[in-house]
C-alpha atoms as a PDB file:
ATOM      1  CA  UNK A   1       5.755 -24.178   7.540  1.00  0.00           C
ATOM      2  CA  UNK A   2       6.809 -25.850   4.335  1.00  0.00           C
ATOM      3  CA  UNK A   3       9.242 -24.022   1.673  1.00  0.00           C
ATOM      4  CA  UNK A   4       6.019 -23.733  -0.860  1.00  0.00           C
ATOM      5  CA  UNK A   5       3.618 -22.020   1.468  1.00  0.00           C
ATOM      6  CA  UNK A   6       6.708 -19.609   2.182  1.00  0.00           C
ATOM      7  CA  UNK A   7       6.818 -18.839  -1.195  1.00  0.00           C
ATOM      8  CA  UNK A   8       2.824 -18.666  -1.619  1.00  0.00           C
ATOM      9  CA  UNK A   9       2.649 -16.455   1.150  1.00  0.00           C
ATOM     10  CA  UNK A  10       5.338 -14.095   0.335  1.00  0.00           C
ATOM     11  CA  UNK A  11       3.525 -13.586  -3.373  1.00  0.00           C
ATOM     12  CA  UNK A  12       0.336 -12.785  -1.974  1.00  0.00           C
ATOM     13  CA  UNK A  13       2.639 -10.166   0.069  1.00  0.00           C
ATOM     14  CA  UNK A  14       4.243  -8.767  -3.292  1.00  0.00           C
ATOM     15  CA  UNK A  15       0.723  -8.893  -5.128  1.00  0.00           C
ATOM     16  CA  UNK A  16      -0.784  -6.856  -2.401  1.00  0.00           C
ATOM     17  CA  UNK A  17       1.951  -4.396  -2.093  1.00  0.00           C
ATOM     18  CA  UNK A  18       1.744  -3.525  -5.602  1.00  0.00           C
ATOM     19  CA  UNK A  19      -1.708  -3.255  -5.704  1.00  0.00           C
ATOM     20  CA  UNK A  20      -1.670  -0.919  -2.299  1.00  0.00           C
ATOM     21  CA  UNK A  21       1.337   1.165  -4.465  1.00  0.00           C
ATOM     22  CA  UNK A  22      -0.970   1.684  -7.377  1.00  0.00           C
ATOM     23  CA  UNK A  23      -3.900   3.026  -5.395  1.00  0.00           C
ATOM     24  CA  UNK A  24      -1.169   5.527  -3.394  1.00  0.00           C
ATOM     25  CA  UNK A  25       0.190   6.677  -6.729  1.00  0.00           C
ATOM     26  CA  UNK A  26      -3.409   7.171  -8.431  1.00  0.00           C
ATOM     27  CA  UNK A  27      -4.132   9.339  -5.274  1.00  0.00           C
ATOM     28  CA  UNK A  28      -0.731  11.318  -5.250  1.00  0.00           C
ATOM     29  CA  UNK A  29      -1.447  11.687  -9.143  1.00  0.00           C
ATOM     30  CA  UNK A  30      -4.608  13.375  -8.006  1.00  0.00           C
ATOM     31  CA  UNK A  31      -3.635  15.357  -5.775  1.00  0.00           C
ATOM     32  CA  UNK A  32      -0.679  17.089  -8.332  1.00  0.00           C
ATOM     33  CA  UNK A  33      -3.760  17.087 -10.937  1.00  0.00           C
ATOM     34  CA  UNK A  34      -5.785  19.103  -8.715  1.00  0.00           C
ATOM     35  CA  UNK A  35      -3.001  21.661  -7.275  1.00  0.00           C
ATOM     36  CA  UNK A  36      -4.999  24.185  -8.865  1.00  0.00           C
ATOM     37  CA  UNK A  37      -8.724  23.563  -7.803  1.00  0.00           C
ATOM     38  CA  UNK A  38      -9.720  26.221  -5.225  1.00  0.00           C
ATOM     39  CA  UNK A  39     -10.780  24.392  -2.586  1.00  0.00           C
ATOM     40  CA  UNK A  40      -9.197  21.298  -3.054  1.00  0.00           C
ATOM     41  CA  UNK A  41      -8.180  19.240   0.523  1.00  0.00           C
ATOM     42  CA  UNK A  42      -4.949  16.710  -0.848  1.00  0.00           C
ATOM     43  CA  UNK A  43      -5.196  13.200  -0.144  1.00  0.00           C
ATOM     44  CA  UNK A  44      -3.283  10.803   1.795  1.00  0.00           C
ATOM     45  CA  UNK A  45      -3.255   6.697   1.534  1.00  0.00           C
ATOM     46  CA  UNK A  46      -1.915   5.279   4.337  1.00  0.00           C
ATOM     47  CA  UNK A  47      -1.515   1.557   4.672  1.00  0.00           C
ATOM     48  CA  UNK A  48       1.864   0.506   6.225  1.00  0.00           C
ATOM     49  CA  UNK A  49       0.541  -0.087   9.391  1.00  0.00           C
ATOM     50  CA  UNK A  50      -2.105  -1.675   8.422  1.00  0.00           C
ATOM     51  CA  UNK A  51      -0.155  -4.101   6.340  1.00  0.00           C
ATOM     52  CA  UNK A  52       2.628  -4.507   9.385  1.00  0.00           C
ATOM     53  CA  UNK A  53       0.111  -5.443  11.849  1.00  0.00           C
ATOM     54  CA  UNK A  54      -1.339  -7.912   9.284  1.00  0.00           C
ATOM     55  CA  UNK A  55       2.143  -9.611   8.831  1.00  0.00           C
ATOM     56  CA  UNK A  56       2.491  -9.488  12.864  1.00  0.00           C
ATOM     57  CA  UNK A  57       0.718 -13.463  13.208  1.00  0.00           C
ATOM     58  CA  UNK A  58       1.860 -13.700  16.278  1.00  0.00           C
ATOM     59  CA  UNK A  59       0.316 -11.013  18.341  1.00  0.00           C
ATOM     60  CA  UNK A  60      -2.846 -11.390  20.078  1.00  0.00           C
ATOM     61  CA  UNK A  61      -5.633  -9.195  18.243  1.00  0.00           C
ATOM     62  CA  UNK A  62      -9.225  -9.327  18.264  1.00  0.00           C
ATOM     63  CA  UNK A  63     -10.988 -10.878  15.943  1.00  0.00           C
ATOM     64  CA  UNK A  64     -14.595 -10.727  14.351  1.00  0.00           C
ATOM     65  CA  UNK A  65     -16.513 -13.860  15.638  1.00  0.00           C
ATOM     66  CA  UNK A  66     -19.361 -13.501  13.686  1.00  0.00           C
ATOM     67  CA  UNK A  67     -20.115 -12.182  10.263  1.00  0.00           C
ATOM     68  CA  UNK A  68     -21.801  -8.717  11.599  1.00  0.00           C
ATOM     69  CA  UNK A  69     -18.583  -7.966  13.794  1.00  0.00           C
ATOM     70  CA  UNK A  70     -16.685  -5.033  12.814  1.00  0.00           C
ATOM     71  CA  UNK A  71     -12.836  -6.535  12.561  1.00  0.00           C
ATOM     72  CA  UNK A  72     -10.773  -3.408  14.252  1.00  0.00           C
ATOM     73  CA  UNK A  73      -7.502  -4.908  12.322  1.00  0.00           C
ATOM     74  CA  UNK A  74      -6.771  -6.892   9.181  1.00  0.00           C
ATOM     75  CA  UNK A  75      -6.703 -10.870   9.718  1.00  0.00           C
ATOM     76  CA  UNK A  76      -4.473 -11.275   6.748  1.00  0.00           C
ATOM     77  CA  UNK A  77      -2.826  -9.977   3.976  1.00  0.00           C
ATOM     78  CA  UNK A  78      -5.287  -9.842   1.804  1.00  0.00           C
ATOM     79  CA  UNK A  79      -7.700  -7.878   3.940  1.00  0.00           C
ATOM     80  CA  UNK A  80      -5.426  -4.875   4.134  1.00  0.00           C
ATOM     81  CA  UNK A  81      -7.136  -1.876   2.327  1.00  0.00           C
ATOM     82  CA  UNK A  82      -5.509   1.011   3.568  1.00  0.00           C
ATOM     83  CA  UNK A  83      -7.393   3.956   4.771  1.00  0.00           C
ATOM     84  CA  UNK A  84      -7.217   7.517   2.723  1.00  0.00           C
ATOM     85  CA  UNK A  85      -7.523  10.691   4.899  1.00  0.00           C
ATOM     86  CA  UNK A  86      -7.867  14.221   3.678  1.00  0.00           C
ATOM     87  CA  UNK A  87      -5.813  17.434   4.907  1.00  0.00           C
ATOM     88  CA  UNK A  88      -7.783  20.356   4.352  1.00  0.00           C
ATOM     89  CA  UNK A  89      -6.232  23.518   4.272  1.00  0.00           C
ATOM     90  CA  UNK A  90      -4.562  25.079   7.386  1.00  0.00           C
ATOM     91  CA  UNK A  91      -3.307  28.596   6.248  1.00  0.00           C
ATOM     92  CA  UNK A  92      -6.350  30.433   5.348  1.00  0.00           C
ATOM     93  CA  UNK A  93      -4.887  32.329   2.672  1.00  0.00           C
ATOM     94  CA  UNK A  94      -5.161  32.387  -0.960  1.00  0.00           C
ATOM     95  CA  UNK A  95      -7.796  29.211  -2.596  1.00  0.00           C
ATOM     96  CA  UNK A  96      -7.763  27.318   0.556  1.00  0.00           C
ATOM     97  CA  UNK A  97      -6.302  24.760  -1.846  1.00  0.00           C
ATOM     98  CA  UNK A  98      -4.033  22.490   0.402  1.00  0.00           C
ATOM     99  CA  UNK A  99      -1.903  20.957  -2.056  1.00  0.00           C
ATOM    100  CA  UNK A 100       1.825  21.438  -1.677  1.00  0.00           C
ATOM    101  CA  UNK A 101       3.140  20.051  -4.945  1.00  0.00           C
ATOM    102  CA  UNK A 102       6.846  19.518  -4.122  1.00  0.00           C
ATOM    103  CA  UNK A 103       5.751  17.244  -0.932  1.00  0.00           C
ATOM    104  CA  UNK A 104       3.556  15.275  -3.822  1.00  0.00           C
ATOM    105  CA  UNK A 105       6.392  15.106  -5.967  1.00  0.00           C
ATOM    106  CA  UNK A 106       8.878  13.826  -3.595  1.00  0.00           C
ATOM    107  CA  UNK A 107       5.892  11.480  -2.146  1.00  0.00           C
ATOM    108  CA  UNK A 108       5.359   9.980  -5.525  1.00  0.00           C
ATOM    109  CA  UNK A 109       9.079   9.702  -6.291  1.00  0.00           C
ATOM    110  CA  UNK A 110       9.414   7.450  -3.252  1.00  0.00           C
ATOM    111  CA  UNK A 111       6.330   5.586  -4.090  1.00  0.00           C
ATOM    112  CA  UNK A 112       7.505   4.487  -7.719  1.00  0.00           C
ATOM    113  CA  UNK A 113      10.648   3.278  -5.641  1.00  0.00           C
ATOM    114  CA  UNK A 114       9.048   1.665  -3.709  1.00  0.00           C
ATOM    115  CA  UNK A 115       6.910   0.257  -6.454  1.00  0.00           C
ATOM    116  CA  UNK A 116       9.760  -0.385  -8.528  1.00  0.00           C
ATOM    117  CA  UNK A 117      11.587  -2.555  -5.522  1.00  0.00           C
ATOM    118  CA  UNK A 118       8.655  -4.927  -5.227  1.00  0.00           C
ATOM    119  CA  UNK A 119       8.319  -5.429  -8.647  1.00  0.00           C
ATOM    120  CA  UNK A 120      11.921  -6.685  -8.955  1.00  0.00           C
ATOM    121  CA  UNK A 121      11.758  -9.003  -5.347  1.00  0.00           C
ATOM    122  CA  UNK A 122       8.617 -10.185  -7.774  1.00  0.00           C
ATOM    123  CA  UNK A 123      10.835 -11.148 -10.271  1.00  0.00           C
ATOM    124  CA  UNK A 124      13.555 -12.885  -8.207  1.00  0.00           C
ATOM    125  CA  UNK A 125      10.505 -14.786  -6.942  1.00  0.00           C
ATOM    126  CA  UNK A 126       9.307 -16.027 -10.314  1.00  0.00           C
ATOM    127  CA  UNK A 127      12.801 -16.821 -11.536  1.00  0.00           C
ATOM    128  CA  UNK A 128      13.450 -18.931  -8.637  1.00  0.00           C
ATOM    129  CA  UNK A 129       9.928 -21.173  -9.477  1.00  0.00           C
ATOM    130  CA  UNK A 130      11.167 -21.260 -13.333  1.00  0.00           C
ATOM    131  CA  UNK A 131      14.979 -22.194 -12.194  1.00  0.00           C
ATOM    132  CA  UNK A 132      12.852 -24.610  -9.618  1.00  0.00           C
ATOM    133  CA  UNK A 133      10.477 -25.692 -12.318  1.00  0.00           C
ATOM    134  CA  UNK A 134      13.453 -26.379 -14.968  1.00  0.00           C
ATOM    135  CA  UNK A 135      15.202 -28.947 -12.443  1.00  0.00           C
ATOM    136  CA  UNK A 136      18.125 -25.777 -11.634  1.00  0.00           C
ATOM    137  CA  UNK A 137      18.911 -24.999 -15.655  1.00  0.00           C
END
């Protein structure tokens, strides 16, 4: 593979990372927002796997052959969405409100990390093209 598709491809990794971040942190954000709604069943985003098996070009995996095919995993990258799944409340007591706000915080804490981390391999990426682009100056 040559040394610019390696670079494309690992972009269009970073670019859909951040974008899959995002979305987890708008739904965390939600959930903390709502730890007071009676009633309310917290979110989860879950795309990891998703995205792993995606990377995974190797594997064997079956594919949609034609357009009204349901794919059962992503083909690429790009086609990773994630899937969100709701918890509802287990406990039966109080609001039936499901929210645990300290397991939010600590889940959006990691996701900011996380966030954060591709943002600066992002970076190294784009100062390598401009180091690249400016002949190594």
């Amino acid at each position: 593979m040559p040394f610019i598709q390696q670079f494309d491809d690992t972009m269009q990794l970073l670019q859909k990372v951040l974008d899959l971040r995002s979305r987890n942190q708008q739904i965390i954000s939600s959930n903390i927002a709502n730890s007071d709604t009676p009633g309310y069943s917290p979110a989860s985003f879950q795309f990891e796997d998703q995205l792993r098996e995606a990377l995974d070009g190797g594997e064997l995996r079956p594919v949609a052959s034609r357009p009204g095919h349901i794919s059962i995993t992503p083909a690429t990258v790009t086609d990773v969405q994630g899937e969100l799944h709701r918890t509802r409340d287990q406990t039966g007591i109080g609001d039936e409100n499901g929210v645990q706000v300290e397991q939010e915080m600590i889940k959006l804490s990691e996701n900011q990390i996380l966030y954060e981390a591709a943002i600066s391999m992002l970076n190294k990426k784009l100062a390598i093209l401009k180091y690249t682009a400016n002949d190594g100056r």
